[in-house]
C-alpha atoms as a PDB file:
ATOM      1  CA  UNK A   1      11.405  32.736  -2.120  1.00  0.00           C
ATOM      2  CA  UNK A   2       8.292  30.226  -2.137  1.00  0.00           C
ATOM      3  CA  UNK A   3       6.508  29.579   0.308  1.00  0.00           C
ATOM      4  CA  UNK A   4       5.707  25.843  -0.673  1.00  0.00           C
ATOM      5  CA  UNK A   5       5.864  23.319   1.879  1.00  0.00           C
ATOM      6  CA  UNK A   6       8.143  20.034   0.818  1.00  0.00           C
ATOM      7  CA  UNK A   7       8.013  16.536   2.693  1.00  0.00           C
ATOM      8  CA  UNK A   8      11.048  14.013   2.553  1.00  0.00           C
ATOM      9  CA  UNK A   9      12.261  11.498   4.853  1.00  0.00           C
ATOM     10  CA  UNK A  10      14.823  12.668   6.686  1.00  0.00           C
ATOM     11  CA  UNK A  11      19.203  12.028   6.036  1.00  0.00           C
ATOM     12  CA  UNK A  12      21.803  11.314   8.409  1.00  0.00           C
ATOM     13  CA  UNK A  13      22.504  15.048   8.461  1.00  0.00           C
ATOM     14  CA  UNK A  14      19.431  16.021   9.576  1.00  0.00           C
ATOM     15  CA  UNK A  15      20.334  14.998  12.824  1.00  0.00           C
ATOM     16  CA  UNK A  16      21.447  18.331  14.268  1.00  0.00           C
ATOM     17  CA  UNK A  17      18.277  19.802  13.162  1.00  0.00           C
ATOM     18  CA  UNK A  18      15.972  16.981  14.584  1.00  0.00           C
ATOM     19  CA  UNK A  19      18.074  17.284  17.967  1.00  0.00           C
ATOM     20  CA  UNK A  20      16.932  20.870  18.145  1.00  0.00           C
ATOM     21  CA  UNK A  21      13.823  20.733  17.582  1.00  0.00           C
ATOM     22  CA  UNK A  22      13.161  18.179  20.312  1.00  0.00           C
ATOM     23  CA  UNK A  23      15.047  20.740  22.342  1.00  0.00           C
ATOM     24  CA  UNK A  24      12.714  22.976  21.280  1.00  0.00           C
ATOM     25  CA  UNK A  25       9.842  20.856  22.733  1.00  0.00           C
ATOM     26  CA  UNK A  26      10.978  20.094  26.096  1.00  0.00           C
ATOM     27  CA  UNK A  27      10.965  23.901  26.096  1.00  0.00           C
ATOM     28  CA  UNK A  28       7.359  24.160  25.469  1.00  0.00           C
ATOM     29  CA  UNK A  29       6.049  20.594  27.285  1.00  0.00           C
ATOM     30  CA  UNK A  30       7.349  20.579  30.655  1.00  0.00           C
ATOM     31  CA  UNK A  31       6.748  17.030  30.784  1.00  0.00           C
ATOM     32  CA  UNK A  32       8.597  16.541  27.849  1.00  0.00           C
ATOM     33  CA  UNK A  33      12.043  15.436  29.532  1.00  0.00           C
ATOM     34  CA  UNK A  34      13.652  12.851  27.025  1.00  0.00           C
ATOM     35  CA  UNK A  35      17.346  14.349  26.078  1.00  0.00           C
ATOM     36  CA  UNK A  36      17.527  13.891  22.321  1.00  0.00           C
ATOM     37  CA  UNK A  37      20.801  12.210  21.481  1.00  0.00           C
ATOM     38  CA  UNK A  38      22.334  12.808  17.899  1.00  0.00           C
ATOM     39  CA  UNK A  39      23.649   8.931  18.056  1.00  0.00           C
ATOM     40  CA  UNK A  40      19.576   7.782  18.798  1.00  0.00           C
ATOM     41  CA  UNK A  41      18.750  10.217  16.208  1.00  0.00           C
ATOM     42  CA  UNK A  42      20.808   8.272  13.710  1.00  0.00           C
ATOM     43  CA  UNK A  43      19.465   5.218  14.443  1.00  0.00           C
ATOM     44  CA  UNK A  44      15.916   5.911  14.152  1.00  0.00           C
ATOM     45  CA  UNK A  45      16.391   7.869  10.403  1.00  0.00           C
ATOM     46  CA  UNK A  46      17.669   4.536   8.963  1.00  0.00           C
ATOM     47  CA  UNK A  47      15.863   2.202  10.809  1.00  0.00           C
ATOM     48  CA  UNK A  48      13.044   0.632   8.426  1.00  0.00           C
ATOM     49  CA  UNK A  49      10.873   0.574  11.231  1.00  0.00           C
ATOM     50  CA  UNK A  50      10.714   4.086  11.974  1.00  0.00           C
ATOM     51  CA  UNK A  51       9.451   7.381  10.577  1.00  0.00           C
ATOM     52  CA  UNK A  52      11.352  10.002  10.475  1.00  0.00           C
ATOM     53  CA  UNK A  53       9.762  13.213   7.929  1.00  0.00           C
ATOM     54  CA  UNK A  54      10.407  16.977   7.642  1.00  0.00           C
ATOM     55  CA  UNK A  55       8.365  19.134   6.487  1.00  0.00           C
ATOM     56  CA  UNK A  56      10.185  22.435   4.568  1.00  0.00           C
ATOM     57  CA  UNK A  57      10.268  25.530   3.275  1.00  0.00           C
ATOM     58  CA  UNK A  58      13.158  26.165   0.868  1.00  0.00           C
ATOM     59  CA  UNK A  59      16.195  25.579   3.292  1.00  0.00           C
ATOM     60  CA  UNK A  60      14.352  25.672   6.919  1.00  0.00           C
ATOM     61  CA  UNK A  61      12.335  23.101   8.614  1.00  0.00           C
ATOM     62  CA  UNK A  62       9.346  23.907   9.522  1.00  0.00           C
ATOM     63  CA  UNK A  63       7.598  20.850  11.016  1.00  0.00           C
ATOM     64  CA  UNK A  64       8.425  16.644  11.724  1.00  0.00           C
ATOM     65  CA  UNK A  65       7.078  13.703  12.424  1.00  0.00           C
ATOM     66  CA  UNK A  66       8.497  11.017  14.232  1.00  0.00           C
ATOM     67  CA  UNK A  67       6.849   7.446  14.231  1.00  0.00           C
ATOM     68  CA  UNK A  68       7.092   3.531  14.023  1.00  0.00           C
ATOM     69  CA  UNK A  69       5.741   0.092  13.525  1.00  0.00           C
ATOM     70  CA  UNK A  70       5.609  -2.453  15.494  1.00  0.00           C
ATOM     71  CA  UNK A  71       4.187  -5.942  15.938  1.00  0.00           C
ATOM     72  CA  UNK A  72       1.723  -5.896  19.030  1.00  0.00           C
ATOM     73  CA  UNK A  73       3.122  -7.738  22.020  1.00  0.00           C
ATOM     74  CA  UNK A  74       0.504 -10.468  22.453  1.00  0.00           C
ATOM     75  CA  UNK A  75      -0.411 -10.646  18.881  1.00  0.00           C
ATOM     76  CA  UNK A  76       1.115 -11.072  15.208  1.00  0.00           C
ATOM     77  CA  UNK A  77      -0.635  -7.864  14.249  1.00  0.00           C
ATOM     78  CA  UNK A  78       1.260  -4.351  13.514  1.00  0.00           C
ATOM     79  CA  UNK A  79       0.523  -0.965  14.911  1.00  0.00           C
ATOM     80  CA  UNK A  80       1.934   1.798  13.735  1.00  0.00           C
ATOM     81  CA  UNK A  81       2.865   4.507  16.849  1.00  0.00           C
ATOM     82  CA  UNK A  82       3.310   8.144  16.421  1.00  0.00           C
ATOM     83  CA  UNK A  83       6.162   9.495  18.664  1.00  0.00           C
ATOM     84  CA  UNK A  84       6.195  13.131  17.541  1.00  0.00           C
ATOM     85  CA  UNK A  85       4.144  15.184  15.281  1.00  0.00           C
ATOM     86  CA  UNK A  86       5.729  19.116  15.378  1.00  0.00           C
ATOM     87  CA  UNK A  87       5.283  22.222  13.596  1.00  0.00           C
ATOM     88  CA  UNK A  88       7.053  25.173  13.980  1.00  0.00           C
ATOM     89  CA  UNK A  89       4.665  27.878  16.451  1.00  0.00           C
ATOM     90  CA  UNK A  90       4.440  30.405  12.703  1.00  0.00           C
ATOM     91  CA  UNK A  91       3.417  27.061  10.557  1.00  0.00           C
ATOM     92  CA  UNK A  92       0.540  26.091  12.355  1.00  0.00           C
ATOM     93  CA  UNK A  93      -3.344  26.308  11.255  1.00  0.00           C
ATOM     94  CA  UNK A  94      -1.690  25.355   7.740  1.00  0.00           C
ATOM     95  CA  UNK A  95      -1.992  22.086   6.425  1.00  0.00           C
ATOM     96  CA  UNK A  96       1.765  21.071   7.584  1.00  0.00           C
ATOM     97  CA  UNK A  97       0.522  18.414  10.280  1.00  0.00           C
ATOM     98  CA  UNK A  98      -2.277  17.199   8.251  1.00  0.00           C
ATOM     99  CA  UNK A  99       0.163  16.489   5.665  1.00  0.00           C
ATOM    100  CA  UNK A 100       2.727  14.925   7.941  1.00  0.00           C
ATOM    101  CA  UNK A 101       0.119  12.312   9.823  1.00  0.00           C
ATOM    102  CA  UNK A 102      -1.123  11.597   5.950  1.00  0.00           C
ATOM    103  CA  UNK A 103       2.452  10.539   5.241  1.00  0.00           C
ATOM    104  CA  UNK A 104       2.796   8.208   8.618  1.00  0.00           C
ATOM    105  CA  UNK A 105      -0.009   6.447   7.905  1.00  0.00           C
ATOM    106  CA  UNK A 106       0.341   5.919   4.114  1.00  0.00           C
ATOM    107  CA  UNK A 107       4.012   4.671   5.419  1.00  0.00           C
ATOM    108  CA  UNK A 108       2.314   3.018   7.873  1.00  0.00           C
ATOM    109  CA  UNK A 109      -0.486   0.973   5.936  1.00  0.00           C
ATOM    110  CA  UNK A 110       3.067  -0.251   3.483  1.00  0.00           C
ATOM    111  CA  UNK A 111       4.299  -1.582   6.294  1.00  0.00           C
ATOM    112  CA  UNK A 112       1.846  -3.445   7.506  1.00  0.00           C
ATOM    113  CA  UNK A 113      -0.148  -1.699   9.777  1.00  0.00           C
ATOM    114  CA  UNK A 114      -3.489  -2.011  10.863  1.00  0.00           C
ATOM    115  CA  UNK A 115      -3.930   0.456  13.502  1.00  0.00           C
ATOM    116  CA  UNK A 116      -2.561   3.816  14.009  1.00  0.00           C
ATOM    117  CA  UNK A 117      -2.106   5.436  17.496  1.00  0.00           C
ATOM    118  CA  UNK A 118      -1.325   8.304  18.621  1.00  0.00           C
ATOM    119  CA  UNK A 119      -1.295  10.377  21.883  1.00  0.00           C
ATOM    120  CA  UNK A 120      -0.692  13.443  23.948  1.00  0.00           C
ATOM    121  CA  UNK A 121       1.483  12.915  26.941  1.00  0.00           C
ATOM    122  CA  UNK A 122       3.341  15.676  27.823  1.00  0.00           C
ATOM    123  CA  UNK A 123       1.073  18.530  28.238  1.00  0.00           C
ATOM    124  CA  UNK A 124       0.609  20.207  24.933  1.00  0.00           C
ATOM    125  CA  UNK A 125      -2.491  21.696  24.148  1.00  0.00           C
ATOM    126  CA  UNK A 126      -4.426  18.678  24.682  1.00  0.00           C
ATOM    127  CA  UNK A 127      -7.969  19.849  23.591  1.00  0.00           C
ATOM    128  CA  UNK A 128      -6.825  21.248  20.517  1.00  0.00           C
ATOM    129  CA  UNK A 129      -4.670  18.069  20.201  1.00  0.00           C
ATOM    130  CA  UNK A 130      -7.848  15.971  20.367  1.00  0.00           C
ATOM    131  CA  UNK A 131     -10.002  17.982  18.280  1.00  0.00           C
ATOM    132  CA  UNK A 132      -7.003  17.770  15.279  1.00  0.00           C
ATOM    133  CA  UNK A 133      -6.908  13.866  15.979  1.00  0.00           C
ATOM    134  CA  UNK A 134     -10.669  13.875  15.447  1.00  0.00           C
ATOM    135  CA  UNK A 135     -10.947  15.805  12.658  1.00  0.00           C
ATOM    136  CA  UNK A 136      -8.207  13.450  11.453  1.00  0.00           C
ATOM    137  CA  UNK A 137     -11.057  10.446  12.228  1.00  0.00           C
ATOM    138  CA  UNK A 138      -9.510   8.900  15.158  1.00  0.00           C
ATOM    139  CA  UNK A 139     -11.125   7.721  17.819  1.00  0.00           C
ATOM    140  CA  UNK A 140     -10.280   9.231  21.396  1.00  0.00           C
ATOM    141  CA  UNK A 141      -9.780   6.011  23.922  1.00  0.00           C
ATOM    142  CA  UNK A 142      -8.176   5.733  27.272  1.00  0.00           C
ATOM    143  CA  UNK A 143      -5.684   8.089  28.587  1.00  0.00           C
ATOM    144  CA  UNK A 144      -1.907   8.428  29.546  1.00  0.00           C
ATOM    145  CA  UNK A 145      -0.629   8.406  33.390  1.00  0.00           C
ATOM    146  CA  UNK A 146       2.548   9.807  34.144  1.00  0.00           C
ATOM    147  CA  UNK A 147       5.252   8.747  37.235  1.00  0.00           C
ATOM    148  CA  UNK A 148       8.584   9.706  37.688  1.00  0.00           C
ATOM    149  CA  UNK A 149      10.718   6.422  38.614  1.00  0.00           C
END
């Protein structure tokens, strides 16, 4: 069996697997609370506004990236958002996440984009998180504030 890493978008039935994997987050991020729904899912993979990539080896999926575009609310400018950016706890220190952000933002810049963003809001790692995002030549500004409603 190879151990070379594929990227596609994702399919319809890929929804199961995307489910669980969220599910595997809110494990992990204990601010992570969003329910993943299979019928949101859906939406999102065949949106053309959204990214939705795996990242896998032979049959398994070992990493995703969930993003989208969007027109900035007081201007006619597009950012591009980054919702989720996973790989599986034996994947990481490869090249799996550099490889998925690359993707986003090559999606990203052929939709229109002019800005990417991305963030850390539910309690992962967050100085390893910022050093990746660095390395990945962003620039850290502002912060995220959490309240439960």
């Amino acid at each position: 069996m190879s151990d070379k890493v594929a990227y596609r978008k994702a399919e319809l039935s890929d929804c199961d697997t995307i489910v669980h994997i969220l599910r595997e987050i809110q494990k992990i991020l204990p601010g992570f609370k969003e329910d993943a729904d299979v019928g949101k899912i859906r939406a999102l993979i065949t949106s053309d506004n959204f990214y939705v990539t795996l990242a896998t080896i032979g049959d398994n999926v070992v990493g995703c990236m969930l993003g989208l575009v969007s027109e900035v609310y007081c201007t006619r400018e597009i950012h591009a958002y980054e919702l989720v950016l996973y790989v599986d706890p034996s994947h990481r220190k490869t090249d799996i996440s550099v490889e998925l952000l690359s993707g986003f933002e090559q999606w990203a810049k052929c939709k229109g984009a002019t800005q990417a963003w991305l963030g850390c809001a539910f309690g992962a790692d967050n100085d390893k998180t910022k050093r990746f995002y660095e390395r990945a030549g962003y620039n850290l500004t502002g912060f995220n504030g959490l309240k439960g409603l």
